[in-house]
C-alpha atoms as a PDB file:
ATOM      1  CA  UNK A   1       1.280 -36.115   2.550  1.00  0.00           C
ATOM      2  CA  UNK A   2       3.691 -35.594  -0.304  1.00  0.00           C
ATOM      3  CA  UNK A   3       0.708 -34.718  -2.516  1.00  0.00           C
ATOM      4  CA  UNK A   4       0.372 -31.510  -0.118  1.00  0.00           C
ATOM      5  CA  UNK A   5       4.131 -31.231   0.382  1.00  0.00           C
ATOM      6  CA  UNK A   6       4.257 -30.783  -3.959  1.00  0.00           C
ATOM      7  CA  UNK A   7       1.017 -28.559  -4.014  1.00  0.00           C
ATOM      8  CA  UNK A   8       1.491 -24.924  -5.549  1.00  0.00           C
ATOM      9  CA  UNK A   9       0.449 -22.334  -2.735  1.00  0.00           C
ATOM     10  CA  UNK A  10      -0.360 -19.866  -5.110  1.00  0.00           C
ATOM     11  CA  UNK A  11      -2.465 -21.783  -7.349  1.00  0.00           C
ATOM     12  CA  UNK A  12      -6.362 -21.334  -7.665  1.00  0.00           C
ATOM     13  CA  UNK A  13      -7.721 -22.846  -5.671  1.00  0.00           C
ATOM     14  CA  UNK A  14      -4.594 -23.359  -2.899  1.00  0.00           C
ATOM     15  CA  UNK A  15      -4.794 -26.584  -1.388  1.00  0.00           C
ATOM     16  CA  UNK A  16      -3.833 -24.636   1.671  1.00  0.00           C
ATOM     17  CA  UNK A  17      -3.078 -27.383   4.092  1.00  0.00           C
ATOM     18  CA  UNK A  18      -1.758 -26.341   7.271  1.00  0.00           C
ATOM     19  CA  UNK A  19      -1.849 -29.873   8.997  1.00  0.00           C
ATOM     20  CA  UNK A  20      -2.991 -33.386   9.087  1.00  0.00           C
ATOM     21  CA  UNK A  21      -3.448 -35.463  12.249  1.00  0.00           C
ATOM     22  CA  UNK A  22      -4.811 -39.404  12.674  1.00  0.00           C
ATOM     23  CA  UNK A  23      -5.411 -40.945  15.980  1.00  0.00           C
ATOM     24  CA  UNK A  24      -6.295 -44.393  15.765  1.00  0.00           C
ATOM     25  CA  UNK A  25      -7.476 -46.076  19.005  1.00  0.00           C
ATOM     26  CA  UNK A  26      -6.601 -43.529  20.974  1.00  0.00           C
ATOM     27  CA  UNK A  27      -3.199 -42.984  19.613  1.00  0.00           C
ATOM     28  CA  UNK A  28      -1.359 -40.420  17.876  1.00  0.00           C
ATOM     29  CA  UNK A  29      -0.076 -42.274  14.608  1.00  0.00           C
ATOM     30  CA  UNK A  30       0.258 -39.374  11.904  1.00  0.00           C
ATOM     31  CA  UNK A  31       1.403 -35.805  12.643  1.00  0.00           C
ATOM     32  CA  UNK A  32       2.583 -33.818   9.747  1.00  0.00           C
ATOM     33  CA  UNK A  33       2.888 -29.937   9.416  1.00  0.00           C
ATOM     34  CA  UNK A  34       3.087 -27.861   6.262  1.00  0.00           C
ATOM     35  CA  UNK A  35       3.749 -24.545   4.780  1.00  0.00           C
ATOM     36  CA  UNK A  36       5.721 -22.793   7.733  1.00  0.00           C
ATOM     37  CA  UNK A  37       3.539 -24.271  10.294  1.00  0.00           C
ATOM     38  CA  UNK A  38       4.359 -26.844  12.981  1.00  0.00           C
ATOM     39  CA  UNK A  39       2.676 -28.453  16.349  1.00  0.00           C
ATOM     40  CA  UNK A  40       3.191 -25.496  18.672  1.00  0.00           C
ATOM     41  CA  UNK A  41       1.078 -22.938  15.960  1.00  0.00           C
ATOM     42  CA  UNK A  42      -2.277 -22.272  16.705  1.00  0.00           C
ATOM     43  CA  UNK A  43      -4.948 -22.228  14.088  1.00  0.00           C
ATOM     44  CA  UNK A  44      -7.638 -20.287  12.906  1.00  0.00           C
ATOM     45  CA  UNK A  45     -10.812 -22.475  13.445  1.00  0.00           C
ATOM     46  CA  UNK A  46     -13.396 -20.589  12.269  1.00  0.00           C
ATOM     47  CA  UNK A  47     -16.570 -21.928  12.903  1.00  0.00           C
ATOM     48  CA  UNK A  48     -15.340 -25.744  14.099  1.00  0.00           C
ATOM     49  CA  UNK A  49     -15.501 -23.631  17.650  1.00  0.00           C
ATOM     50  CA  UNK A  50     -18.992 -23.612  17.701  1.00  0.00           C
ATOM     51  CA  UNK A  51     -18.871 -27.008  18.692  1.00  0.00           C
ATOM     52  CA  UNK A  52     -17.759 -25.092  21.732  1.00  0.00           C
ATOM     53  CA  UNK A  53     -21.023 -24.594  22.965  1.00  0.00           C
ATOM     54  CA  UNK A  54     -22.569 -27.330  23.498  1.00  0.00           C
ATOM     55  CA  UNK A  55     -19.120 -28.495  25.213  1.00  0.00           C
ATOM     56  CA  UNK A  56     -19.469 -25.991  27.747  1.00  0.00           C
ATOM     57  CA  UNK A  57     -23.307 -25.977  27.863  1.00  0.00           C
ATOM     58  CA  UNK A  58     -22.848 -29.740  29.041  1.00  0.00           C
ATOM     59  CA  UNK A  59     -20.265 -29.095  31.133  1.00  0.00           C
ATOM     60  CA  UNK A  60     -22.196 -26.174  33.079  1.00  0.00           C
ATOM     61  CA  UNK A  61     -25.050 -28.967  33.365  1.00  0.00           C
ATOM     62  CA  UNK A  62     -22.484 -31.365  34.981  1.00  0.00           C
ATOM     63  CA  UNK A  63     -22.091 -28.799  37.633  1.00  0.00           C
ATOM     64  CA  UNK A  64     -25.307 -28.029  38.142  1.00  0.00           C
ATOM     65  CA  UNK A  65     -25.912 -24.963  36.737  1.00  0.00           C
ATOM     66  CA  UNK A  66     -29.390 -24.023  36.055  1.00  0.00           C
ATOM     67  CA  UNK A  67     -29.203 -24.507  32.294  1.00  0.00           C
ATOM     68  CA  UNK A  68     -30.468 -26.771  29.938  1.00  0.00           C
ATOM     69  CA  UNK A  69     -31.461 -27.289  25.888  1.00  0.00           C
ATOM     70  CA  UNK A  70     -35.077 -26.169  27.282  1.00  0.00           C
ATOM     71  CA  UNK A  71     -33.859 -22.818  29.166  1.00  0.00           C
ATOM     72  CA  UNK A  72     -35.901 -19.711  27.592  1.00  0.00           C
ATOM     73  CA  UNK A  73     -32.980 -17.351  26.192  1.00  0.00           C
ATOM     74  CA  UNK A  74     -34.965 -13.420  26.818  1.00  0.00           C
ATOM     75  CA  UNK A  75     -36.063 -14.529  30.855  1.00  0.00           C
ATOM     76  CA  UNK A  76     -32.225 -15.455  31.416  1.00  0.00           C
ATOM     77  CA  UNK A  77     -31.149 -11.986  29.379  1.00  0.00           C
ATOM     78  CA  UNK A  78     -33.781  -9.585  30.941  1.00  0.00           C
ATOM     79  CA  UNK A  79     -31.189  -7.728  32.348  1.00  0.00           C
ATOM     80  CA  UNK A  80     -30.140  -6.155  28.668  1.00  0.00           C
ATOM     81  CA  UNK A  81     -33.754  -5.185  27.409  1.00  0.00           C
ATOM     82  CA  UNK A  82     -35.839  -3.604  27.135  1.00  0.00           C
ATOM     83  CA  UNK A  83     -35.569  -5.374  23.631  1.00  0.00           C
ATOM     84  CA  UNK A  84     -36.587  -3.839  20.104  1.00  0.00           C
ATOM     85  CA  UNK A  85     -38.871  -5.214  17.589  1.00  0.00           C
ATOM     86  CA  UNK A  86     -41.266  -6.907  20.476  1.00  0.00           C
ATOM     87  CA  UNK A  87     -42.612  -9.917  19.145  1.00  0.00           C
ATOM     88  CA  UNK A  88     -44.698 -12.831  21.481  1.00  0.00           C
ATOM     89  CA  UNK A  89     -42.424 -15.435  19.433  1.00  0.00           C
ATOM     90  CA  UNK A  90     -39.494 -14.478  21.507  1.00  0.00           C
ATOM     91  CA  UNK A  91     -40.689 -15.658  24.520  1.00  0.00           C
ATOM     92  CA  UNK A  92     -40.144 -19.383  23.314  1.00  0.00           C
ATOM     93  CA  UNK A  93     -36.589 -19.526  21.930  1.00  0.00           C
ATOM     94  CA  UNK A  94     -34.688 -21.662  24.079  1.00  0.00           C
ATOM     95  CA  UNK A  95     -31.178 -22.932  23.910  1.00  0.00           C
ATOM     96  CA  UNK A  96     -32.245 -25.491  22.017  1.00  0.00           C
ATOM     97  CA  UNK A  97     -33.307 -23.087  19.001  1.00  0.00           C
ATOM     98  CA  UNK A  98     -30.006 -21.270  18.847  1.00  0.00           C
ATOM     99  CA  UNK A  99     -27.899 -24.312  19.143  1.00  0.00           C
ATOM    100  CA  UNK A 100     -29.640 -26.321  16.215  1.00  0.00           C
ATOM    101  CA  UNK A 101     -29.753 -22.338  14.086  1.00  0.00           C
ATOM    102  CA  UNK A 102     -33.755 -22.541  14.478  1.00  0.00           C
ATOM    103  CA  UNK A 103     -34.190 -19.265  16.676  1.00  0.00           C
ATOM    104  CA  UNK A 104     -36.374 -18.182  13.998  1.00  0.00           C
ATOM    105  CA  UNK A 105     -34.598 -14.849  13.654  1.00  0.00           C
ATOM    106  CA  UNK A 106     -33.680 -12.882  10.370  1.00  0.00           C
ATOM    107  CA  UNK A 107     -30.949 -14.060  10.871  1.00  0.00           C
ATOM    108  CA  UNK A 108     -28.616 -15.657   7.726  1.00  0.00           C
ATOM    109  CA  UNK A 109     -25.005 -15.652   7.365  1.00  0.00           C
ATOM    110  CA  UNK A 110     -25.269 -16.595   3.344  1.00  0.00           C
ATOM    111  CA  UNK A 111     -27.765 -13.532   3.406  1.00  0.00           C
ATOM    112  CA  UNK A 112     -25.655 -10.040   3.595  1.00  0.00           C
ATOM    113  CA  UNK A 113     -29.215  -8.304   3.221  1.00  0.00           C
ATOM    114  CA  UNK A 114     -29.905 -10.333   6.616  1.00  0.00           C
ATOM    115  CA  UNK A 115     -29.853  -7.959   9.903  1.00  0.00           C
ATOM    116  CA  UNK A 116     -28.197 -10.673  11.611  1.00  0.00           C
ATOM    117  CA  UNK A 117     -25.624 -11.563   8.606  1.00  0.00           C
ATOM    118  CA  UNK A 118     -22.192 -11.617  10.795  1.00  0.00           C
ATOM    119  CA  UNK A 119     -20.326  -9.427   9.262  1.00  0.00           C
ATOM    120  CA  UNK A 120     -22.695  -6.743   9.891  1.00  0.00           C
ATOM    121  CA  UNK A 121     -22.942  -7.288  13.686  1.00  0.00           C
ATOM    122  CA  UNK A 122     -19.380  -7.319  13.490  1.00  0.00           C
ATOM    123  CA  UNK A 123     -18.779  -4.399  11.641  1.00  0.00           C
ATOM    124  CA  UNK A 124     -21.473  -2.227  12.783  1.00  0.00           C
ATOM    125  CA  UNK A 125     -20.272  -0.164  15.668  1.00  0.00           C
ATOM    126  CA  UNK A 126     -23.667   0.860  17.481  1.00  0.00           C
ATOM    127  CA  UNK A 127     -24.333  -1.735  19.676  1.00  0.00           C
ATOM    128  CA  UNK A 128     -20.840  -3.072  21.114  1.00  0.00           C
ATOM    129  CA  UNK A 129     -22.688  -6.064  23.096  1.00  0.00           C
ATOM    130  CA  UNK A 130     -23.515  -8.566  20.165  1.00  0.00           C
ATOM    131  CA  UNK A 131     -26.129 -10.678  22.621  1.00  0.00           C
ATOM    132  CA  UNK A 132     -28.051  -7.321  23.001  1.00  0.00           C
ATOM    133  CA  UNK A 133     -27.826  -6.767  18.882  1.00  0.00           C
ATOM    134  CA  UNK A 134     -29.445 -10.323  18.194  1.00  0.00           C
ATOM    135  CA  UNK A 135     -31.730 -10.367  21.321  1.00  0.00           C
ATOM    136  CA  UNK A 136     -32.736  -6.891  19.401  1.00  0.00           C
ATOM    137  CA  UNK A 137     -32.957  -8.552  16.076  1.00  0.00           C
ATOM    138  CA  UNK A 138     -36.783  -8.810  14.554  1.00  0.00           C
ATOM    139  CA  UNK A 139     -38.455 -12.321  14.107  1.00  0.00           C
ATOM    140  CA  UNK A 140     -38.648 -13.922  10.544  1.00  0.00           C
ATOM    141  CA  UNK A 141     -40.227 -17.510  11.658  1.00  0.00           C
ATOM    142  CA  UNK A 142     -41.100 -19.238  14.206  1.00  0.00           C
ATOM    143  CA  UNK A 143     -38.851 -20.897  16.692  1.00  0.00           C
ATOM    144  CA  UNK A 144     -37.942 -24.313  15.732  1.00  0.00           C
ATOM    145  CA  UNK A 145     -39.388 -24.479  12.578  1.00  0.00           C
ATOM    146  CA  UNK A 146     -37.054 -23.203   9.371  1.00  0.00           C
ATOM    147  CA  UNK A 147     -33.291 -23.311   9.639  1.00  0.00           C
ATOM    148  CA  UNK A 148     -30.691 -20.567   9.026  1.00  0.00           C
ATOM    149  CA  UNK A 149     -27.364 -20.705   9.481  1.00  0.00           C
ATOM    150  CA  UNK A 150     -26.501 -17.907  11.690  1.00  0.00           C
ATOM    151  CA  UNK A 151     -23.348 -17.369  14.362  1.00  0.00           C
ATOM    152  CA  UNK A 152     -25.280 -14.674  16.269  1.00  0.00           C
ATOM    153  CA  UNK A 153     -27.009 -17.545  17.382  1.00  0.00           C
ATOM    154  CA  UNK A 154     -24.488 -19.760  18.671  1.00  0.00           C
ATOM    155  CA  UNK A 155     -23.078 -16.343  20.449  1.00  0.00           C
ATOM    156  CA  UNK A 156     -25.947 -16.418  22.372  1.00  0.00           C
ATOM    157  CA  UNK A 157     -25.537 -19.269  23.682  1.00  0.00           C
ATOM    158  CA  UNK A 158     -22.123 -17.724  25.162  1.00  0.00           C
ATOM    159  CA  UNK A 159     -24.159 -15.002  26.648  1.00  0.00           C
ATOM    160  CA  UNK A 160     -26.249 -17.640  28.415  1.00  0.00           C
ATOM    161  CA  UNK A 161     -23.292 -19.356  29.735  1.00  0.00           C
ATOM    162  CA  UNK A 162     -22.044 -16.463  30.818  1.00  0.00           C
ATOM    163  CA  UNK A 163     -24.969 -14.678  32.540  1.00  0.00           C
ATOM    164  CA  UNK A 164     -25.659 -18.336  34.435  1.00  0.00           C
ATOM    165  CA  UNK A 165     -22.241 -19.235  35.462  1.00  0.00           C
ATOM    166  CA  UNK A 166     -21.125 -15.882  36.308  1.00  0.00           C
ATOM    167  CA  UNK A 167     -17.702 -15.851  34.347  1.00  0.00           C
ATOM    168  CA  UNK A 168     -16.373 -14.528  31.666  1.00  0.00           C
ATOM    169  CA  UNK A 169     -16.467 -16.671  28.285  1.00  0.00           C
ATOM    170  CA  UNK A 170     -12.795 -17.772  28.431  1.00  0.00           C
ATOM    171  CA  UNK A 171     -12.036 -18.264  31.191  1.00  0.00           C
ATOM    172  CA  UNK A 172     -14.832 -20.791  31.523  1.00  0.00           C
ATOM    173  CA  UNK A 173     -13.364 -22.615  28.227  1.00  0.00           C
ATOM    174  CA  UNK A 174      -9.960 -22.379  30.045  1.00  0.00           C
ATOM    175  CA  UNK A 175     -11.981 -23.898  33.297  1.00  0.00           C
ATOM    176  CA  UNK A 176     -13.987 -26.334  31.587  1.00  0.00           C
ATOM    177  CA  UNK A 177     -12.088 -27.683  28.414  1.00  0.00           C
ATOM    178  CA  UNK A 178      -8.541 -26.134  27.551  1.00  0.00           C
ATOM    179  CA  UNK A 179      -7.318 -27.513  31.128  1.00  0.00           C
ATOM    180  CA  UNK A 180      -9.003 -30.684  31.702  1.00  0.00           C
ATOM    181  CA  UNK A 181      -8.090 -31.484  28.212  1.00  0.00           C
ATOM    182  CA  UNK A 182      -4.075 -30.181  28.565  1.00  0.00           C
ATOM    183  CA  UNK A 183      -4.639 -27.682  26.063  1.00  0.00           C
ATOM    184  CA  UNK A 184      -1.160 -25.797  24.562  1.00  0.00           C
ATOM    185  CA  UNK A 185      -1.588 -22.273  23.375  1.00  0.00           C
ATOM    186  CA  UNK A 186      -4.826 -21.074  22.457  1.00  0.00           C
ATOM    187  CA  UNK A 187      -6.296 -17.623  22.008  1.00  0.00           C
ATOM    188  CA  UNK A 188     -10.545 -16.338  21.863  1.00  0.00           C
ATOM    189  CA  UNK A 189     -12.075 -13.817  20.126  1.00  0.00           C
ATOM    190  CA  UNK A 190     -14.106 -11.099  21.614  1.00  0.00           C
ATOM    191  CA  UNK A 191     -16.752  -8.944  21.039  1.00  0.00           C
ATOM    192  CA  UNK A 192     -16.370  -4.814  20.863  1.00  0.00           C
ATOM    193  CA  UNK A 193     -17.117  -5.242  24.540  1.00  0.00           C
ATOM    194  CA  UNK A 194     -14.696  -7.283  25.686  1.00  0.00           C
ATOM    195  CA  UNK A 195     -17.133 -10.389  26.310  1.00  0.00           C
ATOM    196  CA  UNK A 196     -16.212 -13.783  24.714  1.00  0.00           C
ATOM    197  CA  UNK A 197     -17.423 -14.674  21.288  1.00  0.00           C
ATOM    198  CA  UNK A 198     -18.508 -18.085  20.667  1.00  0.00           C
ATOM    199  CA  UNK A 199     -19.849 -17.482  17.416  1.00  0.00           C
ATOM    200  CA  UNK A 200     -15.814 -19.040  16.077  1.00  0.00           C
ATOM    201  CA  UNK A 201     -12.499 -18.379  15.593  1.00  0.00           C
ATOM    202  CA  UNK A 202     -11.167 -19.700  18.903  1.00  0.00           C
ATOM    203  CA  UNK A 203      -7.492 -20.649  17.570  1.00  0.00           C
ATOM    204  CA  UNK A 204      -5.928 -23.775  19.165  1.00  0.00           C
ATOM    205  CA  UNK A 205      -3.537 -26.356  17.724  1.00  0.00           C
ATOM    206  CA  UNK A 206      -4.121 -29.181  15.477  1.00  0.00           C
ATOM    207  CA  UNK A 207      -3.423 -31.894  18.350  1.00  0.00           C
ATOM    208  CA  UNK A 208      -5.662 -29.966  21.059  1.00  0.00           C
ATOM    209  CA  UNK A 209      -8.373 -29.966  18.491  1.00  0.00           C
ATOM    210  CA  UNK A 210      -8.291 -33.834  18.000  1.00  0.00           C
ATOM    211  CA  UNK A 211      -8.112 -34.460  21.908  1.00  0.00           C
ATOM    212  CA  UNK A 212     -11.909 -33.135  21.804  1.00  0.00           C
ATOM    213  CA  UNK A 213     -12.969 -35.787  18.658  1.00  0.00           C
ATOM    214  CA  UNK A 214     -10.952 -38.422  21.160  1.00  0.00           C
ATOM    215  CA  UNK A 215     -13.319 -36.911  24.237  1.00  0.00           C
ATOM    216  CA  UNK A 216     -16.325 -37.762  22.189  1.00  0.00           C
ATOM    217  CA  UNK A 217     -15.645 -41.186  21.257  1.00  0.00           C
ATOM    218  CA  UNK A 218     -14.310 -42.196  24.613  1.00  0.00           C
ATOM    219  CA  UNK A 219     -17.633 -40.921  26.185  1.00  0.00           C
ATOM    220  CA  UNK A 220     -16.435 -37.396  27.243  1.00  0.00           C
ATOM    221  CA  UNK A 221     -13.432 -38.905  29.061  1.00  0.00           C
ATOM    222  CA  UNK A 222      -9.684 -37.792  28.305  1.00  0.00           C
END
């Protein structure tokens, strides 16, 4: 802690540290803030939130909703297509795929030449509904058998969620998670649409973020 406390900001590379948290059985037993920041600030959490997913994907299974690892991704989007670059591969991604980054779509976030590199679905001002640009993206491989790291696909997901349960991204999180868990402050990014983006960012504070580690090793209870 006083290591951080002593760092140089501006050095290269910044240790940057905006917080540090320890629970230990449970409890709360080191909380320490730096650099302007304190308990009540929310963070940026880039792509931690894609854990997000597969939070919400169980929690829609809890309450029955017809979703699963195993549902097929286009049959559950139909309503956006028809699709481009038609390819019989399609037919079998499932949730599964996009959740482990094996859609087999070109698809690659440490690829800018990629058609589904993030920051050109983000930037690109076409296509406003991000599910519709990847469910539009062409195949490279197929499904389940090379990995790519890709947040389009972990989006997705959030369009399944949200075409099967019928609500808007965040409010489900809000529904699901940030309530049940006594969340503080937290904000969601959003696609050029106005949908929910699950592909990262969500901001929450430090201690919200540990309650869902403590979730996990308590067996989902808080």
């Amino acid at each position: 802690v006083q290591g951080i406390i002593d760092s140089d900001p501006t050095a290269r590379p910044a240790i940057l540290m905006h917080s540090m948290l320890v629970a230990y059985r449970g409890r709360l037993v080191l909380e320490e803030y730096f650099f302007g920041h304190d308990r009540e600030t929310p963070h940026d959490t880039r792509s931690a939130a894609k854990t997000f997913s597969s939070v919400m994907l169980g929690a829609a299974m809890m309450q029955g909703v017809d979703l699963s690892p195993e549902t097929r991704i286009y049959p559950l989007m139909q309503s956006f297509g028809p699709f481009a670059h038609p390819d019989p591969r399609k037919a079998a991604i499932t949730l599964s795929h996009l959740l482990t980054h094996s859609a087999g779509f070109a698809c690659n976030d440490y690829d800018e030449a990629s058609p589904g590199f993030e920051d050109r679905m983000s930037d690109q001002t076409e296509q406003p509904n991000w599910w519709k640009y990847t469910l539009d993206l062409p195949m490279a491989h197929e499904p389940g058998r090379r990995y790519a790291y890709c947040s389009a696909n972990i989006n997705l997901v959030g369009g399944a969620l949200t075409q099967a349960t019928g609500t808007w991204l965040p409010e489900y999180f809000e529904r699901t998670v940030a309530e049940p868990l006594q969340f503080g402050r937290w904000h969601w990014n959003l696609m050029a649409n106005g949908e929910g983006y699950l592909g990262g960012g969500a901001w929450l504070r430090p201690r919200d973020l540990l309650k869902v580690g403590q979730a996990y090793l308590d067996g989902g209870v808080w």
